[in-house]
N, C-alpha and C. Protein backbone atom coordinates (compact mmCIF):
# COMPACT_ATOMS: atom_id res chain seq x y z
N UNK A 1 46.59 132.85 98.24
CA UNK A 1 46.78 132.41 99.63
C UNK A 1 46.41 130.94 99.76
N UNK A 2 46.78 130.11 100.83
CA UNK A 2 46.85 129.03 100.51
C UNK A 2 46.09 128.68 101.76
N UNK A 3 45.37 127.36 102.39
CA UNK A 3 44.84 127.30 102.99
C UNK A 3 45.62 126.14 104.59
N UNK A 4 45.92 126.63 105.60
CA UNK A 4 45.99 125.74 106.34
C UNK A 4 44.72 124.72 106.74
N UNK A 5 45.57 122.94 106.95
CA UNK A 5 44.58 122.39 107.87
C UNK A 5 45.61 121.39 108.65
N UNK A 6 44.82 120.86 109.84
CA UNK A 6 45.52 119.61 110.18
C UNK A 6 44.71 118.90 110.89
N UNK A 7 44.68 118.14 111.47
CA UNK A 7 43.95 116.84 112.00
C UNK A 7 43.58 117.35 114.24
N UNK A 8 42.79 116.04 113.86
CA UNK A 8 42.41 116.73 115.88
C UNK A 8 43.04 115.77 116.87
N UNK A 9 44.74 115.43 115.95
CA UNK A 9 45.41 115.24 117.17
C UNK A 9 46.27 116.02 117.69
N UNK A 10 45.69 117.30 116.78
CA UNK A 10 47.48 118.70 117.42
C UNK A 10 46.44 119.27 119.07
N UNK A 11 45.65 118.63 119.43
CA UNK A 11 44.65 119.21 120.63
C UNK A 11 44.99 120.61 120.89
N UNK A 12 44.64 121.44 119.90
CA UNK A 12 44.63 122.69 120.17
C UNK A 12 43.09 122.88 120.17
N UNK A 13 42.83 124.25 121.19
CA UNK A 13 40.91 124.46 121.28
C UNK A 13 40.99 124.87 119.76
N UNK A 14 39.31 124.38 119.57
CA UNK A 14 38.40 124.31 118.39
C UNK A 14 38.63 126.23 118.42
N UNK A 15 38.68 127.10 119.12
CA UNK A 15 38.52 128.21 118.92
C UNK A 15 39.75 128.88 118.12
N UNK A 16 40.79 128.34 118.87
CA UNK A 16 42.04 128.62 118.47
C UNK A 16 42.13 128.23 116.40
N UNK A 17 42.03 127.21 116.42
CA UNK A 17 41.95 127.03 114.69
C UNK A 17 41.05 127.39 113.72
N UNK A 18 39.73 127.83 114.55
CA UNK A 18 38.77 128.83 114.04
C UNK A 18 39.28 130.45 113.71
N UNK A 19 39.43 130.80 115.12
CA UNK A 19 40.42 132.43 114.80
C UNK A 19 41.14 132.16 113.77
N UNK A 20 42.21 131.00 113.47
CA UNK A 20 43.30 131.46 112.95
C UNK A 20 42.20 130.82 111.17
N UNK A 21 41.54 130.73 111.06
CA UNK A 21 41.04 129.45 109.79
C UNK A 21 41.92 128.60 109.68
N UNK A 22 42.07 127.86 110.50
CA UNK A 22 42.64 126.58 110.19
C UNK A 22 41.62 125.37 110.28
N UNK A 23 41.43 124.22 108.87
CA UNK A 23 40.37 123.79 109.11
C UNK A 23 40.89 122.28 109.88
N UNK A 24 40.50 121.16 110.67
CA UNK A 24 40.70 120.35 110.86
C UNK A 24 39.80 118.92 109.97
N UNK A 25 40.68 117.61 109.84
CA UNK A 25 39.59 116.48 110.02
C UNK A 25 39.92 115.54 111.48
N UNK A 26 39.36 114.78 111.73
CA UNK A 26 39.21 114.07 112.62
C UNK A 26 39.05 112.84 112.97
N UNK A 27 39.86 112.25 113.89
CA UNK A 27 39.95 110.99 114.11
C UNK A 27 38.67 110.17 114.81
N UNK A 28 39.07 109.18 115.19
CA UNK A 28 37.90 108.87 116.09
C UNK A 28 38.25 107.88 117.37
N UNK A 29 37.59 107.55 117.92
CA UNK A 29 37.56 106.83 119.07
C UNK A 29 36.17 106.07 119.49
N UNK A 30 36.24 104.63 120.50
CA UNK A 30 35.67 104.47 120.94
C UNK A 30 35.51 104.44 122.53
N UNK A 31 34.38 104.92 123.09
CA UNK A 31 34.61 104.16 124.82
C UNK A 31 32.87 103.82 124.81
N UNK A 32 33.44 102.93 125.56
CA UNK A 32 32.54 102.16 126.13
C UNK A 32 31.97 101.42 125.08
N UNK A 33 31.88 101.23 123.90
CA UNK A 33 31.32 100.30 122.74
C UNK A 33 30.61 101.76 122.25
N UNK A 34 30.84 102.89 122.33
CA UNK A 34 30.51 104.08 121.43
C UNK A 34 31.28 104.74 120.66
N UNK A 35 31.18 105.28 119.41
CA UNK A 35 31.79 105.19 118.43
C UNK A 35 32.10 106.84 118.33
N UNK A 36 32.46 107.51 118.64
CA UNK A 36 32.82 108.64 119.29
C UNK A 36 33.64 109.29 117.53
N UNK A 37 33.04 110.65 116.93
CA UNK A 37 34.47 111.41 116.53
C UNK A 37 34.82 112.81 117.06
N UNK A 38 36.47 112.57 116.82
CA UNK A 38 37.19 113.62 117.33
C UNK A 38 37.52 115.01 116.77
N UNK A 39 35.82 115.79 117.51
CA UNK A 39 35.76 116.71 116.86
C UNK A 39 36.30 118.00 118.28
N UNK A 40 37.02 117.39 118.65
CA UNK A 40 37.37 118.25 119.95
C UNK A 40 36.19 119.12 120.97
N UNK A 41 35.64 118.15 121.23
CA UNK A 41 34.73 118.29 122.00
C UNK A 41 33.13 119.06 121.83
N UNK A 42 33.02 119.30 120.50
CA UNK A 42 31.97 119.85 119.50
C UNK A 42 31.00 118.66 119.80
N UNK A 43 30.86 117.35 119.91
CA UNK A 43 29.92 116.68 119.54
C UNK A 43 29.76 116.05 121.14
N UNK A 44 30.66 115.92 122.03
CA UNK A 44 30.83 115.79 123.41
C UNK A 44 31.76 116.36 123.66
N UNK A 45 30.77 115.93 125.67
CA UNK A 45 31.57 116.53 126.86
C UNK A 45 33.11 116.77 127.13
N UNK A 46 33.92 117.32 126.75
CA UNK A 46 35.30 116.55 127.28
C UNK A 46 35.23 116.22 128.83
N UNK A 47 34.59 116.82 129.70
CA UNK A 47 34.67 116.66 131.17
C UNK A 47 33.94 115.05 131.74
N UNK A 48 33.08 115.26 130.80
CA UNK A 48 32.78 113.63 130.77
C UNK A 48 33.21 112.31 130.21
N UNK A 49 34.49 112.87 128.98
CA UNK A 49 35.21 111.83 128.74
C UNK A 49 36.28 111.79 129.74
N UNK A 50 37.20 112.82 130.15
CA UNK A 50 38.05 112.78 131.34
C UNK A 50 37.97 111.96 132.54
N UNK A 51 36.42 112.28 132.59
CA UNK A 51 36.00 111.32 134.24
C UNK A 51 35.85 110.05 133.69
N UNK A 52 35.33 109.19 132.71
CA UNK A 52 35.45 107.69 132.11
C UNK A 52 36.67 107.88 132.31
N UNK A 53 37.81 108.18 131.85
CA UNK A 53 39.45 107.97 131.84
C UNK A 53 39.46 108.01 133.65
N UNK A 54 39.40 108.97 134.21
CA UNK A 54 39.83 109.22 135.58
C UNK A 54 39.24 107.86 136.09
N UNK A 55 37.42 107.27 135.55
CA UNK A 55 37.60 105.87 136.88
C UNK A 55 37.78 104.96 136.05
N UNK A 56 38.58 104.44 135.07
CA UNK A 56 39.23 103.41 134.87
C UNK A 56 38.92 103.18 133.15
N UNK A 57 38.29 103.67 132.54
CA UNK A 57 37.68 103.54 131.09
C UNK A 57 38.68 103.46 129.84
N UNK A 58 38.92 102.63 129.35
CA UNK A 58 40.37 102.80 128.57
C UNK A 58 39.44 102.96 126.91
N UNK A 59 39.99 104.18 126.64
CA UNK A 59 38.96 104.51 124.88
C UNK A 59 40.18 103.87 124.07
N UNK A 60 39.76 103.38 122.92
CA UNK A 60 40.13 102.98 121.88
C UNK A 60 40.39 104.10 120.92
N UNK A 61 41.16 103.78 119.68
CA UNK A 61 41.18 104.78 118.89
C UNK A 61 41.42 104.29 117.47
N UNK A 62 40.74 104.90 116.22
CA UNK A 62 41.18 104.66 114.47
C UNK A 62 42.07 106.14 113.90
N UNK A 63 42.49 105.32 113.09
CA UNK A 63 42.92 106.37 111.79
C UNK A 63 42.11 106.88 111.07
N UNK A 64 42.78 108.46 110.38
CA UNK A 64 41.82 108.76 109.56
C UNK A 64 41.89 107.63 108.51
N UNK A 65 40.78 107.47 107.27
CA UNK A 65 40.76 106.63 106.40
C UNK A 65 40.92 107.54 104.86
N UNK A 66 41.35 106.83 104.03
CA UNK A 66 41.58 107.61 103.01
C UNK A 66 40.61 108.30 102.12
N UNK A 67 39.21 107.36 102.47
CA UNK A 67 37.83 108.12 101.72
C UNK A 67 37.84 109.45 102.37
N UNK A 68 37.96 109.51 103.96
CA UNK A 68 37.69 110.59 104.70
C UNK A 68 38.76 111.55 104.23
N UNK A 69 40.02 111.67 103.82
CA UNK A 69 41.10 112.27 103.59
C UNK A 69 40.39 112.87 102.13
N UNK A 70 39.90 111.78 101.05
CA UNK A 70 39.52 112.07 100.31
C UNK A 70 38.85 113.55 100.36
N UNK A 71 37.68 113.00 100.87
CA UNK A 71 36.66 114.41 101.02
C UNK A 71 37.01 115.45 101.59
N UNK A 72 37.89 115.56 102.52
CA UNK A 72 38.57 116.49 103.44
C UNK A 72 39.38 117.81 102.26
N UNK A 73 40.01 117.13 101.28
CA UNK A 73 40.86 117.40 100.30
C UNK A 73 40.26 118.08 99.23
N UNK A 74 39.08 117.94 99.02
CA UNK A 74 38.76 117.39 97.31
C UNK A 74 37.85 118.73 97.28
N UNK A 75 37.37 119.55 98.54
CA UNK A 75 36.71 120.95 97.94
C UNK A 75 38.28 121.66 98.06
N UNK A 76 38.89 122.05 98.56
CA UNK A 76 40.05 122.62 97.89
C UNK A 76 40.79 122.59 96.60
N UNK A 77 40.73 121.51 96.27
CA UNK A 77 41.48 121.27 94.85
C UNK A 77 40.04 121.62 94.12
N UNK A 78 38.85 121.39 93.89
CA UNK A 78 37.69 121.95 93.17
C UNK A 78 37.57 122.97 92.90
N UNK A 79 38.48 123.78 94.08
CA UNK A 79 37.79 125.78 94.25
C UNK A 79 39.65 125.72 93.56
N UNK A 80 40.69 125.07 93.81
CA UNK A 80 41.81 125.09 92.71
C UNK A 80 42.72 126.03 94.32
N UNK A 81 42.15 126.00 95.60
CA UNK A 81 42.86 126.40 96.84
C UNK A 81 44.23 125.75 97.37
N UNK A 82 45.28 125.77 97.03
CA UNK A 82 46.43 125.42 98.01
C UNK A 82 46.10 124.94 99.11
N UNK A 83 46.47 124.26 99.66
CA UNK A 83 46.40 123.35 100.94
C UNK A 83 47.97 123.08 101.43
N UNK A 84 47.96 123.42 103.03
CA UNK A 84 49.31 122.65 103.36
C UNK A 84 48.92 122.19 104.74
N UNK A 85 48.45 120.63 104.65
CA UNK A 85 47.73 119.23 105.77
C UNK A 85 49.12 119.21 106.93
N UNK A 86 49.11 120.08 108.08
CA UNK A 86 50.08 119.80 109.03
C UNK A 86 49.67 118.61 109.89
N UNK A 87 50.69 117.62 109.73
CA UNK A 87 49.42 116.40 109.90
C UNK A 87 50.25 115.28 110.88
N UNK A 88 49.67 114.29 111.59
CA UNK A 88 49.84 113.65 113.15
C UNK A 88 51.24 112.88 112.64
N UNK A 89 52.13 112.32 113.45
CA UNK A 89 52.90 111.80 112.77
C UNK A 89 53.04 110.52 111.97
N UNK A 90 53.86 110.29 111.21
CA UNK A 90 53.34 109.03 110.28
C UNK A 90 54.42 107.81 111.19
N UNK A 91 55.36 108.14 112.04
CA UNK A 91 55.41 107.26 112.75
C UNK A 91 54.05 106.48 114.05
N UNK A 92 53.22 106.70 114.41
CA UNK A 92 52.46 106.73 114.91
C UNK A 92 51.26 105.97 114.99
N UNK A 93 51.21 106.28 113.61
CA UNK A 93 49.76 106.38 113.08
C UNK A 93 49.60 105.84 111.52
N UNK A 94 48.66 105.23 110.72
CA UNK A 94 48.61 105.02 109.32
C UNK A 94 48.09 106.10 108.77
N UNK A 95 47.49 107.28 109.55
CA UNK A 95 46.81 108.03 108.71
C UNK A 95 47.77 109.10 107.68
N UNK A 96 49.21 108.98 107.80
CA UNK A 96 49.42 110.12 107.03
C UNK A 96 49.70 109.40 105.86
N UNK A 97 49.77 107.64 105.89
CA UNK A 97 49.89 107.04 104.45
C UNK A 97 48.82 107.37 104.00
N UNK A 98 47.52 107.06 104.63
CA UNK A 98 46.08 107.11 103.73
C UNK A 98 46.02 108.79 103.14
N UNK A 99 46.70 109.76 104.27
CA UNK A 99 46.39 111.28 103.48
C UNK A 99 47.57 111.09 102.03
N UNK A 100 48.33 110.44 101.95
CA UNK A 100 49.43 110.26 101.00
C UNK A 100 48.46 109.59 99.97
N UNK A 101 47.62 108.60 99.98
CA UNK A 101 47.34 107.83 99.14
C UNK A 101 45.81 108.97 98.70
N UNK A 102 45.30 109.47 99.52
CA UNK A 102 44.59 110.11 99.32
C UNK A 102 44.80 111.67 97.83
N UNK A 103 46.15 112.16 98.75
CA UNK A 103 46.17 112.81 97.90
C UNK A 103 46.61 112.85 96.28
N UNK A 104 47.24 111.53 96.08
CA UNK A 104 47.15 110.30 94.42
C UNK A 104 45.84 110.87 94.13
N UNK A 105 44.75 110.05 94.73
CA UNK A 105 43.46 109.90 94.20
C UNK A 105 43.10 111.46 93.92
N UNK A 106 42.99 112.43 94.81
CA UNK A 106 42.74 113.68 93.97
C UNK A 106 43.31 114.36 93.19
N UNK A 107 44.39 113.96 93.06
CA UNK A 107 45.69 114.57 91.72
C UNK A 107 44.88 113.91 90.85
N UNK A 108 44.33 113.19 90.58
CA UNK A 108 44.15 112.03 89.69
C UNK A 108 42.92 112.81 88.72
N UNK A 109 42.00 113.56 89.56
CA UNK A 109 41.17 114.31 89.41
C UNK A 109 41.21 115.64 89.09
N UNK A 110 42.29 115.83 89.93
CA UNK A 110 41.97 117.40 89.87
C UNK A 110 43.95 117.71 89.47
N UNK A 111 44.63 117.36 88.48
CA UNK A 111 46.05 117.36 88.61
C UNK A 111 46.37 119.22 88.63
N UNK A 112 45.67 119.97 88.71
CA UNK A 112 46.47 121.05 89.11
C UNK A 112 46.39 121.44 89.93
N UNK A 113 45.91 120.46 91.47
CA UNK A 113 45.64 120.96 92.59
C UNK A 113 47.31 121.29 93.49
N UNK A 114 46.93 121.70 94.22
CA UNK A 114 48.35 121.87 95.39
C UNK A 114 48.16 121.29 96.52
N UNK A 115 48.95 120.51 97.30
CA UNK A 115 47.61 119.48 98.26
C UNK A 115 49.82 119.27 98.97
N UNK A 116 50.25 120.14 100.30
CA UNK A 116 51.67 119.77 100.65
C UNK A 116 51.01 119.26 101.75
N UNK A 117 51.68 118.11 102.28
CA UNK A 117 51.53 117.31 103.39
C UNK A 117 52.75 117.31 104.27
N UNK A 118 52.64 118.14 105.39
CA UNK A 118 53.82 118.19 106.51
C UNK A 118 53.42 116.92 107.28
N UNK A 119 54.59 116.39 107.36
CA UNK A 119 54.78 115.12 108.35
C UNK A 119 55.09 115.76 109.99
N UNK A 120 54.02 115.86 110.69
CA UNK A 120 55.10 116.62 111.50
C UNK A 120 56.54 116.03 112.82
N UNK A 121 56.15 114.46 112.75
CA UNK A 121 56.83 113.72 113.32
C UNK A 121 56.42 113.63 114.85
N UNK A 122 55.21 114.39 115.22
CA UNK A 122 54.92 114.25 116.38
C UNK A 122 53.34 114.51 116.87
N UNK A 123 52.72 114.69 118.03
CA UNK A 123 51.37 114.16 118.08
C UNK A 123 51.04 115.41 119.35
N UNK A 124 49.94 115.81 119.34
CA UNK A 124 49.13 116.23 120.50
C UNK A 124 50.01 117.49 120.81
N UNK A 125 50.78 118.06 121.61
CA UNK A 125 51.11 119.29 121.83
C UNK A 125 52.55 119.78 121.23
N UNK A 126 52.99 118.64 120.54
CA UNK A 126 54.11 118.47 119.69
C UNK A 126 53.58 119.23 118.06
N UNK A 127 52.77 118.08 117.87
CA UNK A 127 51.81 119.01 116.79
C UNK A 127 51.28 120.21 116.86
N UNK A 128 50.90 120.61 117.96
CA UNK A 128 50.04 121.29 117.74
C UNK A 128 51.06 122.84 117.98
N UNK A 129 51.97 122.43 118.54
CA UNK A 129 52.95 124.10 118.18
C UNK A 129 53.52 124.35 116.81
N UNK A 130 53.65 122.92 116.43
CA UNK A 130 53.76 123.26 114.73
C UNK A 130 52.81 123.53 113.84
N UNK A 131 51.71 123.72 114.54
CA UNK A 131 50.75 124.41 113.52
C UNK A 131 50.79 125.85 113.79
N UNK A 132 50.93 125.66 114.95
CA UNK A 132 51.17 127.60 115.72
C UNK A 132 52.21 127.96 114.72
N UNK A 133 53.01 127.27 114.83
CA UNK A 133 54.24 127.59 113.63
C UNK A 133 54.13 128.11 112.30
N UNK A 134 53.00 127.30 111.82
CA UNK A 134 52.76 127.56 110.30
C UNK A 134 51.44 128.71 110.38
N UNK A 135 50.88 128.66 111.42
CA UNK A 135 49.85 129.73 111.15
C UNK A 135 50.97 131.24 111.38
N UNK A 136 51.74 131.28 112.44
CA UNK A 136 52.95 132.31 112.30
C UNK A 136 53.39 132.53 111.18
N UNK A 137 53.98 131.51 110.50
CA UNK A 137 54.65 131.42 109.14
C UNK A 137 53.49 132.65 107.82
N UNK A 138 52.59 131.84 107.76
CA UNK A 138 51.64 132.16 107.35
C UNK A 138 51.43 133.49 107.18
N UNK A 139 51.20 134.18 108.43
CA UNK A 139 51.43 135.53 108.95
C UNK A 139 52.31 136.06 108.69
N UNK A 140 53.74 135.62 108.39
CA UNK A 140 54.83 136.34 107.52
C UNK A 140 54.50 137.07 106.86
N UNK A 141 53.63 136.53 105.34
CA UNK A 141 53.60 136.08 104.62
C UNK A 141 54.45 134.83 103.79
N UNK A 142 54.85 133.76 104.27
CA UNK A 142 55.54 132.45 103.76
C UNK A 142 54.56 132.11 102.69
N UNK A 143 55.53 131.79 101.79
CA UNK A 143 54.56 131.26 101.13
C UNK A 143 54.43 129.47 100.78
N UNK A 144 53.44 128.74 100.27
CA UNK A 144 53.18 127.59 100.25
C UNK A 144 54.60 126.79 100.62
N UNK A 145 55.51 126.68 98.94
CA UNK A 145 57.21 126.07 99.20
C UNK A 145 57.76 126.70 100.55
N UNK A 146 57.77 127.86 100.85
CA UNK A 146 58.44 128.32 102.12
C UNK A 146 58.42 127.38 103.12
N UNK A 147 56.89 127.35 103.39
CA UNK A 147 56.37 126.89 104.62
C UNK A 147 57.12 125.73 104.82
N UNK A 148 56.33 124.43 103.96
CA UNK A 148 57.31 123.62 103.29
C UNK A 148 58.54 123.01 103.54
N UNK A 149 59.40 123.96 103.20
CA UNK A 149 60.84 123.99 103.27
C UNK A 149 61.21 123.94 104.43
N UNK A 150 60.81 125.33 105.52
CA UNK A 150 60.85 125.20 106.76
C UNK A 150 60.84 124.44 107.58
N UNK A 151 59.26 123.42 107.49
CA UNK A 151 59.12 122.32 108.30
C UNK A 151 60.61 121.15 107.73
N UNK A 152 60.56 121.06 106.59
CA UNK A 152 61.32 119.94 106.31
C UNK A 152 62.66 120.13 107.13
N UNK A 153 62.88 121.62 107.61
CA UNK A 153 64.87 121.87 107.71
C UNK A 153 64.63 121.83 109.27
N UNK A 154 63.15 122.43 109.92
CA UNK A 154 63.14 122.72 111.62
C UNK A 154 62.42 121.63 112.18
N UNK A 155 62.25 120.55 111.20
CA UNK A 155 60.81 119.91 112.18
C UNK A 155 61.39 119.38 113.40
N UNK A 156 62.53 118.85 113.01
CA UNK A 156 63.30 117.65 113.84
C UNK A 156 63.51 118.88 115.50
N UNK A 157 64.10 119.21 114.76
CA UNK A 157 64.77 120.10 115.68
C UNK A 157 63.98 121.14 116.36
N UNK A 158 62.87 121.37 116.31
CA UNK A 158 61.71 122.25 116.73
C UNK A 158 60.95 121.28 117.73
N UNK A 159 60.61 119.65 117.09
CA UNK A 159 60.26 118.62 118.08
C UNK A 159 61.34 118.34 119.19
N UNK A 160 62.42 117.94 118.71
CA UNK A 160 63.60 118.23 119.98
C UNK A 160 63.83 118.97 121.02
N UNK A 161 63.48 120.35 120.54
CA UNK A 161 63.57 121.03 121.42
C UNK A 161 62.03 120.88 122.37
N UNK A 162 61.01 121.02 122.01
CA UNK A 162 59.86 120.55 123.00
C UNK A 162 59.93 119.48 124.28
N UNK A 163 60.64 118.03 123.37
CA UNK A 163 61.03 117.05 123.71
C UNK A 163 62.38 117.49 125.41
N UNK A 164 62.54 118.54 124.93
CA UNK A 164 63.84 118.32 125.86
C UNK A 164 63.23 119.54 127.66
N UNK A 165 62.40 120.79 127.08
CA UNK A 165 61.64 121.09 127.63
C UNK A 165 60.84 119.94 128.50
N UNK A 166 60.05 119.39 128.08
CA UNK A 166 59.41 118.45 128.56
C UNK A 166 59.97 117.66 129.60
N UNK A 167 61.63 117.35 128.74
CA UNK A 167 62.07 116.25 130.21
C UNK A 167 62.46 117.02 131.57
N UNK A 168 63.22 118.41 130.82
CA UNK A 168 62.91 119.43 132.43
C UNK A 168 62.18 119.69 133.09
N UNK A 169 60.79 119.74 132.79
CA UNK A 169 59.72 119.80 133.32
C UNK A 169 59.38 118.57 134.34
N UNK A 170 59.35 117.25 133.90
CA UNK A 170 59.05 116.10 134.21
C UNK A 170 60.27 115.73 135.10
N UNK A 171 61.72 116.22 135.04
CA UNK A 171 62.25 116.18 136.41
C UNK A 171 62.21 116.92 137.30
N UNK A 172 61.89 117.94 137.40
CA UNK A 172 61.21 119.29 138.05
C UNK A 172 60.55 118.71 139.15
N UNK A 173 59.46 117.75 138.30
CA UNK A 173 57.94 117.47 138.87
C UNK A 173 58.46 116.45 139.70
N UNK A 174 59.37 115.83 138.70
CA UNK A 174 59.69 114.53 140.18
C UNK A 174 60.40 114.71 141.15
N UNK A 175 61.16 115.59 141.03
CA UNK A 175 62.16 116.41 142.31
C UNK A 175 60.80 117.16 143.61
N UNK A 176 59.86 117.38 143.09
CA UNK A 176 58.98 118.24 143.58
C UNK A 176 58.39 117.19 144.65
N UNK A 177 57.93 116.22 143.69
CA UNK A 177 56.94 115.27 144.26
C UNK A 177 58.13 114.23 145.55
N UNK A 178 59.20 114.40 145.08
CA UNK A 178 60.29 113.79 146.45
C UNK A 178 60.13 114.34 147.28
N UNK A 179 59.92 115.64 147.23
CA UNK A 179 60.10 116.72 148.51
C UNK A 179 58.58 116.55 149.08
N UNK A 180 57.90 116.31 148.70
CA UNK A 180 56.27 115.70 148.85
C UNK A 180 56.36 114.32 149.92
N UNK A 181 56.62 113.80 149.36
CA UNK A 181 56.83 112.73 150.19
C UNK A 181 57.62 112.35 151.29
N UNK A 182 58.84 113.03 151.30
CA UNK A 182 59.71 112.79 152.47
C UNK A 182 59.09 114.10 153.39
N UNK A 183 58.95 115.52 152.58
CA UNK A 183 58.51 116.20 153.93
C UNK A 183 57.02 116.97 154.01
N UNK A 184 56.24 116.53 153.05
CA UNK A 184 55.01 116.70 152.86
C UNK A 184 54.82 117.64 152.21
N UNK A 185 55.83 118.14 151.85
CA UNK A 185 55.77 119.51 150.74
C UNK A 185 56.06 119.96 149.57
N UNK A 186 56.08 120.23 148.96
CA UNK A 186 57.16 120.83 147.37
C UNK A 186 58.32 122.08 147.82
N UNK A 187 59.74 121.93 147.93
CA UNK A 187 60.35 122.95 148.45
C UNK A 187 59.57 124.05 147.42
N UNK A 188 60.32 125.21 147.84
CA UNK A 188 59.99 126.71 147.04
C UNK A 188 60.27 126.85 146.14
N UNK A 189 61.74 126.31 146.13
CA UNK A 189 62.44 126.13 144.98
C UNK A 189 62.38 125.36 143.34
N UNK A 190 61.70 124.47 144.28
CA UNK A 190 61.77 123.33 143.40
C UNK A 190 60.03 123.98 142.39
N UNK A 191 59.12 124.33 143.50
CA UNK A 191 57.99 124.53 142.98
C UNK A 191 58.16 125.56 142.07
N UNK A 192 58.56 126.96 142.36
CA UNK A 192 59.18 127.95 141.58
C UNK A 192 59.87 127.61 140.09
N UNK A 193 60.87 126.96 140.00
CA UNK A 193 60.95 126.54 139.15
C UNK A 193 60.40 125.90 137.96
N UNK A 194 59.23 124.83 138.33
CA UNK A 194 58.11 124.24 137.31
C UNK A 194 57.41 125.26 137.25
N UNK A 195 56.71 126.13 137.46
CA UNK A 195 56.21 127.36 137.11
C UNK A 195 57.13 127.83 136.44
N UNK A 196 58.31 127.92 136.70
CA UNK A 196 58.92 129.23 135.16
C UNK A 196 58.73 128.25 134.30
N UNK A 197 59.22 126.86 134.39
CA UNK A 197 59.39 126.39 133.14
C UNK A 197 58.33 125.77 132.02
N UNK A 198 57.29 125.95 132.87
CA UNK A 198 55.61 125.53 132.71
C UNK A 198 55.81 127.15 131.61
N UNK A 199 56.19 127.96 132.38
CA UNK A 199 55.56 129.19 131.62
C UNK A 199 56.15 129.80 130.36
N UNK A 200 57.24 129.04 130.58
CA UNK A 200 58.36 129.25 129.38
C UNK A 200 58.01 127.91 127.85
N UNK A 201 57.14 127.56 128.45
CA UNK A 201 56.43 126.49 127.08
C UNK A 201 55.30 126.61 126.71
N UNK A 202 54.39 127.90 127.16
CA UNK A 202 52.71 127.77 126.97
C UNK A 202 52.32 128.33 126.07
C-alpha cells in the first residue's frame, strides 16, 4: 500500500486527512512580522487570523523549501513506503520544483524509493477535491501507476469542471446581490438556486 500526502494548501480540516491518513507538509506565512506555519490551524487560532484579514492585515506567504521536502520524503523511502505528494500547483508556486528537486536528492539515497508527484494544477479547494479524489481512488483499491495515470488524463478536466461550477455560483451570487440592492432582497429564486448549486459542490 502506498502512502498518500499533500501540502496545507488543499485547506481541507486537519481531521479530514487524519481519518483518511493522509499526511501533510506545510507552508508558511507571515502577519504582522510573525512567522506563522501552516499547520491548519494546529499551532493557531484560525478565528483570529480571519479577524487580522477582516480589519485590514495583509499576511504574507513562502514556499515549501526543498530541505523541508527533503525531510517530509525521506522517512518513507527509509521504511522503502510508496508515496504519491498530491501537491499545490506548480504554476503558482516554486514549491513543486523544490518537491521535484527534492525528490533527486532522495533517489540519490535511497534509489529504490517510489516518491510520484501529482501536479495538481490548482490550489485550496481545487486541490483539495483532488485529494478527495485520490483518497477515493485509493479506496478502490488503485494502485500507485493507476492513481498516477488518472490524475495525469482527469486533472485538467476535473479542475475545469470545478472552475466552471464556481463561475455559476459567482453569477448566482451576483444576480442575488442585484436583487439586494435595487429591492433590498435576494429574489427566491435567485436565492434557491445558490443553495442547490452551493450543495451540488460540497
Amino acid at each position: 500500500m502506498y502512502q498518500l500526502l499533500t501540502d496545507s494548501a488543499c485547506d481541507l480540516p486537519r481531521q479530514t486527512l487524519a481519518d483518511a491518513n493522509v499526511n501533510f507538509v506545510s507552508f508558511h506565512f507571515n502577519v504582522e512580522g510573525q512567522d506563522l506555519t501552516d499547520d491548519m490551524g494546529g499551532s493557531y487560532e484560525l478565528k483570529d487570523f480571519f479577524a487580522k484579514i477582516k480589519n485590514g492585515v495583509m499576511p504574507s506567504t513562502s514556499a515549501i523549501n526543498v530541505g523541508e521536502y527533503v525531510d517530509f520524503f525521506t522517512p518513507y523511502a527509509k521504511a522503502g513506503t510508496p508515496v504519491a505528494y498530491i501537491a499545490f500547483s506548480s504554476g503558482l508556486s516554486s514549491s513543486f520544483e523544490a518537491a521535484t528537486e527534492a525528490k533527486a536528492m532522495v533517489l540519490e539515497k535511497y534509489p529504490e524509493a517510489q516518491i510520484a508527484l501529482v501536479d495538481t494544477l490548482a490550489a485550496s479547494e481545487g486541490e483539495g477535491r483532488m485529494v478527495l479524489e485520490a483518497i477515493r481512488l485509493q479506496k478502490e483499491g488503485k494502485t500507485l501507476a493507476e492513481l498516477v495515470a488518472w490524475f495525469e488524463e482527469n486533472r485538467c478536466a476535473f479542475r475545469n469542471g470545478l472552475l466552471s461550477i464556481r463561475w455559476i455560483i459567482c453569477i448566482t451570487a451576483a444576480v442575488c446581490h442585484a436583487h439586494r440592492q435595487r429591492w433590498g432582497r435576494c429574489s427566491t429564486s435567485s436565492r434557491s438556486w445558490t443553495w442547490i448549486l452551493w450543495a451540488g459542490c460540497v
